[in-house]
C-alpha atoms as a PDB file:
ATOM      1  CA  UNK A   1       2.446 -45.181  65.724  1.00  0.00           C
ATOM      2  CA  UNK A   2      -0.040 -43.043  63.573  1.00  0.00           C
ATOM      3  CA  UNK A   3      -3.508 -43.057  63.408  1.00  0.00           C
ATOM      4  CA  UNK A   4      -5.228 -45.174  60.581  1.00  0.00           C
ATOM      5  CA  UNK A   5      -6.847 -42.665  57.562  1.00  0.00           C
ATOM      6  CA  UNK A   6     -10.412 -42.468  58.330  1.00  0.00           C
ATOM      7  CA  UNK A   7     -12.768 -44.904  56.129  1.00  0.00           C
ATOM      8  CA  UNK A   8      -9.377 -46.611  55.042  1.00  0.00           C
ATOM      9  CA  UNK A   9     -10.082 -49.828  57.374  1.00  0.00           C
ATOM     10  CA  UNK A  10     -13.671 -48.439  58.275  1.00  0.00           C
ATOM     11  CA  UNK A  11     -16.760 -46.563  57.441  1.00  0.00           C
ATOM     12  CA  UNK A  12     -15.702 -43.152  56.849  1.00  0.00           C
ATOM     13  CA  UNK A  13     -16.943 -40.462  59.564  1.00  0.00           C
ATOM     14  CA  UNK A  14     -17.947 -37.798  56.734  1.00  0.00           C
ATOM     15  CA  UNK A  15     -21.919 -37.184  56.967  1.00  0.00           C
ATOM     16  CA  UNK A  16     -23.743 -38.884  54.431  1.00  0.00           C
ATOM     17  CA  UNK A  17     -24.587 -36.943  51.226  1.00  0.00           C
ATOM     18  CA  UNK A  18     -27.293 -36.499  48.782  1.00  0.00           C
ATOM     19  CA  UNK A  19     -28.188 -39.797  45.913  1.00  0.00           C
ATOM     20  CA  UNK A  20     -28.161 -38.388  42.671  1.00  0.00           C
ATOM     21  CA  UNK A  21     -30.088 -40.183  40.779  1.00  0.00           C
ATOM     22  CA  UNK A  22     -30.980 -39.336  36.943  1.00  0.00           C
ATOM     23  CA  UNK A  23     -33.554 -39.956  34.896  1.00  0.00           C
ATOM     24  CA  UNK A  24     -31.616 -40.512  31.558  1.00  0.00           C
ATOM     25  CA  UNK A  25     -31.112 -43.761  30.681  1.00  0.00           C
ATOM     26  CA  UNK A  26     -27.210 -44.503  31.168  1.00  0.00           C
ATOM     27  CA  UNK A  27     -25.286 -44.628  27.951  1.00  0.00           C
ATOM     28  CA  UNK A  28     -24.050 -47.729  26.553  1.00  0.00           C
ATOM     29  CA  UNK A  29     -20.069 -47.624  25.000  1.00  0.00           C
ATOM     30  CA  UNK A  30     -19.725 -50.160  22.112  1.00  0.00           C
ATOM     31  CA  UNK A  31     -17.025 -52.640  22.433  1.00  0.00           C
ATOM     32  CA  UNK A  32     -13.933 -51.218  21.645  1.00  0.00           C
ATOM     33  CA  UNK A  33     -14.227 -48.200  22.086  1.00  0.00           C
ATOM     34  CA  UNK A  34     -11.547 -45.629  22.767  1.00  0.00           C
ATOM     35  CA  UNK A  35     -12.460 -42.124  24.269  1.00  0.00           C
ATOM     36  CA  UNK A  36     -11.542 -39.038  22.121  1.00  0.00           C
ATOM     37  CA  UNK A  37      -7.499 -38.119  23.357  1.00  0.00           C
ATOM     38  CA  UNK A  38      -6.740 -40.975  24.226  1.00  0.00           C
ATOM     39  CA  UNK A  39      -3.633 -43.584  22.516  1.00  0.00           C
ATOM     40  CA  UNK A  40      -5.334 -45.439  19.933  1.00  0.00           C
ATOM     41  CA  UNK A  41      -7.832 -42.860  18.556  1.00  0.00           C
ATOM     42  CA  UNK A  42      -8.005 -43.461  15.142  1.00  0.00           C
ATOM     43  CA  UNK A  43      -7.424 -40.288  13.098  1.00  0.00           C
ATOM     44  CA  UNK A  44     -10.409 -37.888  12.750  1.00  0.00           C
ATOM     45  CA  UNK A  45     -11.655 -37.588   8.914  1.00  0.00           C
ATOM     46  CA  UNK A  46      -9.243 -41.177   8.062  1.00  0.00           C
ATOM     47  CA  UNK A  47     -12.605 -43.424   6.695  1.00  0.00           C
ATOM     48  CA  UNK A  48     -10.509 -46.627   5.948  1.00  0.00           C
ATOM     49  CA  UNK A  49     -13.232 -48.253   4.135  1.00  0.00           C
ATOM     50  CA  UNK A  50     -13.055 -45.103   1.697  1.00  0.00           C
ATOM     51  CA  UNK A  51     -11.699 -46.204  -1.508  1.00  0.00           C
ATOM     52  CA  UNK A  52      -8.189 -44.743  -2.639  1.00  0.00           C
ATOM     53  CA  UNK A  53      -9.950 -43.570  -5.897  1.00  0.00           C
ATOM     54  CA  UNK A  54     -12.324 -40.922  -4.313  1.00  0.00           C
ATOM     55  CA  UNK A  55      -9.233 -39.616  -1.530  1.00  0.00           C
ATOM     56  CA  UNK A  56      -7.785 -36.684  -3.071  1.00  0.00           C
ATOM     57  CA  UNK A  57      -3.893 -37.233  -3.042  1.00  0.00           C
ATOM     58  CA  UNK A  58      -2.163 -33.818  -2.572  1.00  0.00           C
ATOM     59  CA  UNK A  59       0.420 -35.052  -5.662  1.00  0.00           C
ATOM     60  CA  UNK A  60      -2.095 -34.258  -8.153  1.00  0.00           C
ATOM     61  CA  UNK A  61      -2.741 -30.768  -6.852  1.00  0.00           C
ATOM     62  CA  UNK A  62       0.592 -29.905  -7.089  1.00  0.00           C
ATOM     63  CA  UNK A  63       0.944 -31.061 -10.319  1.00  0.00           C
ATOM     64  CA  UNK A  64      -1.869 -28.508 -10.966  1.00  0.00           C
ATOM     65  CA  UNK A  65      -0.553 -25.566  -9.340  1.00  0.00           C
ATOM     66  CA  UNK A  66       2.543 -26.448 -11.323  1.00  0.00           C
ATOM     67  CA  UNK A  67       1.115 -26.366 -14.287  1.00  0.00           C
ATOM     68  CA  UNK A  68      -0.826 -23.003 -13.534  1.00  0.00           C
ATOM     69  CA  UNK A  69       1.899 -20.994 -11.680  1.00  0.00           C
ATOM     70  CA  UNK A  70       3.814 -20.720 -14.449  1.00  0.00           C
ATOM     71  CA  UNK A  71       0.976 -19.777 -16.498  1.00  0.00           C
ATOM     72  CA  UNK A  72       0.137 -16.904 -14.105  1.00  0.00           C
ATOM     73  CA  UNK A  73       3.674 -15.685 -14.221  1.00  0.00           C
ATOM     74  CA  UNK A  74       3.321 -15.222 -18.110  1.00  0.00           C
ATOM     75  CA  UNK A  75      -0.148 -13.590 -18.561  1.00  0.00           C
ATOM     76  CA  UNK A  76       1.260 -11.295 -14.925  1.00  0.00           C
ATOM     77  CA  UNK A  77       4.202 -10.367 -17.135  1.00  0.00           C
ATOM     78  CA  UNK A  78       2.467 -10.066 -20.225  1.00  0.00           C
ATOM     79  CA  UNK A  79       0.063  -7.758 -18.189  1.00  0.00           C
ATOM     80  CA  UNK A  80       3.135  -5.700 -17.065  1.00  0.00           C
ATOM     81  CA  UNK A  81       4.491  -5.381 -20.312  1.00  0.00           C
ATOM     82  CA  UNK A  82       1.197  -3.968 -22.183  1.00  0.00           C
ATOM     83  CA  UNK A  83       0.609  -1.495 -19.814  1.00  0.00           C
ATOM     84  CA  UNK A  84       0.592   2.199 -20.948  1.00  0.00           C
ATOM     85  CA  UNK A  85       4.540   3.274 -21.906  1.00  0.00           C
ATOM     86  CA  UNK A  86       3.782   6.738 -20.414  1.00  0.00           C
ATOM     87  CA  UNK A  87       3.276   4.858 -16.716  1.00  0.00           C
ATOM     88  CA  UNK A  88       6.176   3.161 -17.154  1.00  0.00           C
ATOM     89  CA  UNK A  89       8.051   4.418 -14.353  1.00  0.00           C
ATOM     90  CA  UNK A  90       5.514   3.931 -11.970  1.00  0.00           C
ATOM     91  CA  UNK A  91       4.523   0.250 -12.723  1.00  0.00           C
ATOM     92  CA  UNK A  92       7.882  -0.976 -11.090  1.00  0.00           C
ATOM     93  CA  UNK A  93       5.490  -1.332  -7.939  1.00  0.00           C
ATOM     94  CA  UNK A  94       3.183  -3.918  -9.311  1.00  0.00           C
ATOM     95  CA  UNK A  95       5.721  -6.759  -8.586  1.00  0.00           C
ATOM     96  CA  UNK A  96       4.185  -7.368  -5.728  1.00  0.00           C
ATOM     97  CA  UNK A  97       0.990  -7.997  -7.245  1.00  0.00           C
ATOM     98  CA  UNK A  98       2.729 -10.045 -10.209  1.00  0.00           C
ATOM     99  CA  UNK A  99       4.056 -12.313  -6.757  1.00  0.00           C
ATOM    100  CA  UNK A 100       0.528 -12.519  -5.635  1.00  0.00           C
ATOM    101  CA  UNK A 101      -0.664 -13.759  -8.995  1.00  0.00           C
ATOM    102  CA  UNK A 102       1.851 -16.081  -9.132  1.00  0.00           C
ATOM    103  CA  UNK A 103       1.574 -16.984  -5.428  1.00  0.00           C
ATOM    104  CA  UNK A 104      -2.317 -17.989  -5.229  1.00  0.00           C
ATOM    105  CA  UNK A 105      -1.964 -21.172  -7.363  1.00  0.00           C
ATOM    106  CA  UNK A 106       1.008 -22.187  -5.850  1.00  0.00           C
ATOM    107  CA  UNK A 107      -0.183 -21.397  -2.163  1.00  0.00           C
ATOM    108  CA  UNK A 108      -3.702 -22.490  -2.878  1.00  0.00           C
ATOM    109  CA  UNK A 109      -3.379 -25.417  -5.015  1.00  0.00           C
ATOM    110  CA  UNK A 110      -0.111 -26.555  -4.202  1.00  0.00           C
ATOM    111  CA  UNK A 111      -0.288 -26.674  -0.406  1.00  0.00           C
ATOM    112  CA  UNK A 112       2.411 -26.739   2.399  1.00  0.00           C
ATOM    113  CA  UNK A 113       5.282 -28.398   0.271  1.00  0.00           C
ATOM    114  CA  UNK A 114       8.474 -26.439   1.025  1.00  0.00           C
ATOM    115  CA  UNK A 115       9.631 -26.376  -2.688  1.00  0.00           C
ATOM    116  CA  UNK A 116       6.769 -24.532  -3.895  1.00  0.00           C
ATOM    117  CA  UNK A 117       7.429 -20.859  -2.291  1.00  0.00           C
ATOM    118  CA  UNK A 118      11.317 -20.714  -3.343  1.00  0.00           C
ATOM    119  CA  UNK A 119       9.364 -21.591  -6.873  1.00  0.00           C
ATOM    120  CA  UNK A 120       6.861 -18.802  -6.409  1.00  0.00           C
ATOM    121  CA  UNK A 121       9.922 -16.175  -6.055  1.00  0.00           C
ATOM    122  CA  UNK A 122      11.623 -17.416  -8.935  1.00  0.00           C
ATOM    123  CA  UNK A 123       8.412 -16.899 -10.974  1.00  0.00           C
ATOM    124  CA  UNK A 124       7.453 -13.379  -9.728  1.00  0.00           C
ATOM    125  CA  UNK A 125      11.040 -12.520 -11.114  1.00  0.00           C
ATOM    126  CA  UNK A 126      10.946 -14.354 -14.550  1.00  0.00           C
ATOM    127  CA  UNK A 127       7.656 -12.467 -14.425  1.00  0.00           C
ATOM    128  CA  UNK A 128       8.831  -9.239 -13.750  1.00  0.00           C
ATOM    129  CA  UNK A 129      11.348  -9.486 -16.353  1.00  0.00           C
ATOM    130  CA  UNK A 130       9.417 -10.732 -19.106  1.00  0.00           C
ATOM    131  CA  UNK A 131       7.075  -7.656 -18.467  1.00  0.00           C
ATOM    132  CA  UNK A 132      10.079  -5.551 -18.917  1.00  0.00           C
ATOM    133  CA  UNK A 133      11.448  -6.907 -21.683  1.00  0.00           C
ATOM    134  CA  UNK A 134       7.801  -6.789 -23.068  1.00  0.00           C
ATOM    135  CA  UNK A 135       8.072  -3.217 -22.526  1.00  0.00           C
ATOM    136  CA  UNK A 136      11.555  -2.772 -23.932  1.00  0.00           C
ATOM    137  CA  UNK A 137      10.280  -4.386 -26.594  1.00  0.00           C
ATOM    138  CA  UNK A 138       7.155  -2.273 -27.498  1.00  0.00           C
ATOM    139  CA  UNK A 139       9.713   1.137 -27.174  1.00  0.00           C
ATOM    140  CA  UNK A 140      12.302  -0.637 -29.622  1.00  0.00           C
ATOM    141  CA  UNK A 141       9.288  -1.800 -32.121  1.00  0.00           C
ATOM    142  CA  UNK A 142       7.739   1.581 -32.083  1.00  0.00           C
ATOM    143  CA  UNK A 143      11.234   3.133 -32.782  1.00  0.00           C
ATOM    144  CA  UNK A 144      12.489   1.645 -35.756  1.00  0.00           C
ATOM    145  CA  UNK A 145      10.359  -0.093 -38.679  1.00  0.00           C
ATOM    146  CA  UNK A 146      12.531  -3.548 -39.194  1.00  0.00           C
ATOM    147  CA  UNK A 147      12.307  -6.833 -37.305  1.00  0.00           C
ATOM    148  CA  UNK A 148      15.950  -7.439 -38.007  1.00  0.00           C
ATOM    149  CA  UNK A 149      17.900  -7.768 -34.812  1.00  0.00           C
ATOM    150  CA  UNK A 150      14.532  -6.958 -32.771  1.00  0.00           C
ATOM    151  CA  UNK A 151      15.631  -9.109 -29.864  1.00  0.00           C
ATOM    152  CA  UNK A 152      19.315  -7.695 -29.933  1.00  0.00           C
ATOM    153  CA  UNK A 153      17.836  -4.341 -29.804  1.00  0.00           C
ATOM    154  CA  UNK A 154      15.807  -5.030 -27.165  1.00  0.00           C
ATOM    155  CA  UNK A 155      17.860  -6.367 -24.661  1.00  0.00           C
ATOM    156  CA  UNK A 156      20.194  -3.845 -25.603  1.00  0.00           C
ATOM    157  CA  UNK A 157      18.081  -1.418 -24.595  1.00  0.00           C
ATOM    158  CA  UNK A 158      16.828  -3.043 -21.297  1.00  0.00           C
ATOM    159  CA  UNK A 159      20.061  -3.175 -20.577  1.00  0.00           C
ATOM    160  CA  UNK A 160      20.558   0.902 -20.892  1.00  0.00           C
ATOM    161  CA  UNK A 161      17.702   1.064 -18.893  1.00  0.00           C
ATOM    162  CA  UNK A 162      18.224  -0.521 -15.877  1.00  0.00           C
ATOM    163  CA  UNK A 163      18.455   1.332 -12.485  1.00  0.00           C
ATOM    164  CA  UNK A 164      19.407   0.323  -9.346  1.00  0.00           C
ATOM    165  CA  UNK A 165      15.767   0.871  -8.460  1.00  0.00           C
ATOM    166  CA  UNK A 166      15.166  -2.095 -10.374  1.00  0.00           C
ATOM    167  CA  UNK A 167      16.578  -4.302  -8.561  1.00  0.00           C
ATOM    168  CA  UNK A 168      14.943  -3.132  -5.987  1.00  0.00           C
ATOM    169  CA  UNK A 169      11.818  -4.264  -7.828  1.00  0.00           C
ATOM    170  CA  UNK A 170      13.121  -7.956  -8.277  1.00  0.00           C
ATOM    171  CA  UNK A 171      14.172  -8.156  -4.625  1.00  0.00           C
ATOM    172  CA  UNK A 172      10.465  -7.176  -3.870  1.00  0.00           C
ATOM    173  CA  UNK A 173       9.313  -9.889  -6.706  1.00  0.00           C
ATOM    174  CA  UNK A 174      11.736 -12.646  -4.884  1.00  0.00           C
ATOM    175  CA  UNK A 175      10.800 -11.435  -1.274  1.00  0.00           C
ATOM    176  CA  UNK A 176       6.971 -11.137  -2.016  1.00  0.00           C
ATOM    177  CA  UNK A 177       6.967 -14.282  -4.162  1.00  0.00           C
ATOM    178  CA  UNK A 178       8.085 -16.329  -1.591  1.00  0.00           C
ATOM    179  CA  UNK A 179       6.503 -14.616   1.452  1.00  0.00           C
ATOM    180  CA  UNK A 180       2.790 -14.819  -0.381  1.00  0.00           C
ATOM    181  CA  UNK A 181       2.979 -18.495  -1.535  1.00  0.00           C
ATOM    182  CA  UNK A 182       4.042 -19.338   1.894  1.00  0.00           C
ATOM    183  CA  UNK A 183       1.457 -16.812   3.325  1.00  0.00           C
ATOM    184  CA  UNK A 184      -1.430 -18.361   0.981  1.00  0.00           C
ATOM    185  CA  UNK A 185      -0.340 -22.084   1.519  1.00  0.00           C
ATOM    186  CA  UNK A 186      -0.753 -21.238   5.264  1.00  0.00           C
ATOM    187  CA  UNK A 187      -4.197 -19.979   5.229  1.00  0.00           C
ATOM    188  CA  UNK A 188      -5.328 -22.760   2.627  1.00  0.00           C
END
């Protein structure tokens, strides 16, 4: 046979310790309620006497950042393209900041949705080129005096000029397009 526990069948032979007593009233719980943690917590920020009119839904700030990404990617190439001719060698490094320019409406705006940063690297490209062909462009207009066959001309000659550094430059646009709106999304 064992011996009992003691205190399990009588008083226990611990010594007696302090009373704490406090001097705060004790606090009352309303009915209902759950403690923070536990299973049935109701959502933290959810008011559900909020009307749906004054919630922000996330749909229509993606329909903004859809609107304005692509807008970005135009005025980024546009920028490219009107640079100074004489830097034109050097300005093949700015598609990363045509990808950030693109990225920040997407990422900010647009939020965590997992279509958006395949969308941002398409952009930064299709920004990247149109800021070539802007500059292509500007070289072909400055060379000869008609508009006839301006566009024929121009690709033409963007064709010529391509390097394999310049794809280079569109792998960075793609990469960084994607990384950034991802990246800014994130940190939103």
């Amino acid at each position: 046979m064992t011996a009992p526990a003691p205190g399990a069948d009588g008083p226990s032979l611990r010594p007696r310790t302090a009373q704490h007593y406090s001097v705060a009233p004790a606090l009352e719980t309303p009915e209902g309620y759950v403690a923070p943690g536990m299973p049935g917590v109701p959502v933290t920020g959810y008011d559900p006497g909020t009307p749906a009119a004054h919630r922000r839904t996330p749909r229509r700030r993606t329909a903004l950042a859809l609107l304005l990404a692509p807008l970005a990617a135009l005025l980024a190439g546009l920028a490219y393209g009107c640079a100074p001719l004489r830097a034109a060698d050097s300005l093949g490094w700015l598609a990363i900041a045509q990808a950030g320019l693109v990225a920040l409406p997407l990422g900010l705006l647009g939020g965590r949705n997992r279509l958006l940063p395949p969308l941002g690297a398409l952009l930064s490209a299709g920004a990247l080129l149109l800021g070539q062909l802007t500059q292509q462009l500007r070289v072909v207009h400055t060379g000869t005096s008609t508009p006839r066959g301006l566009l024929h001309d121009t690709l033409t000659s963007w064709r010529a000029d391509l390097r394999p550094l310049d794809l280079t430059f569109y792998a960075i646009a793609l990469i960084g397009g994607f990384l950034l709106t991802r990246r800014t999304a994130n940190r939103a």
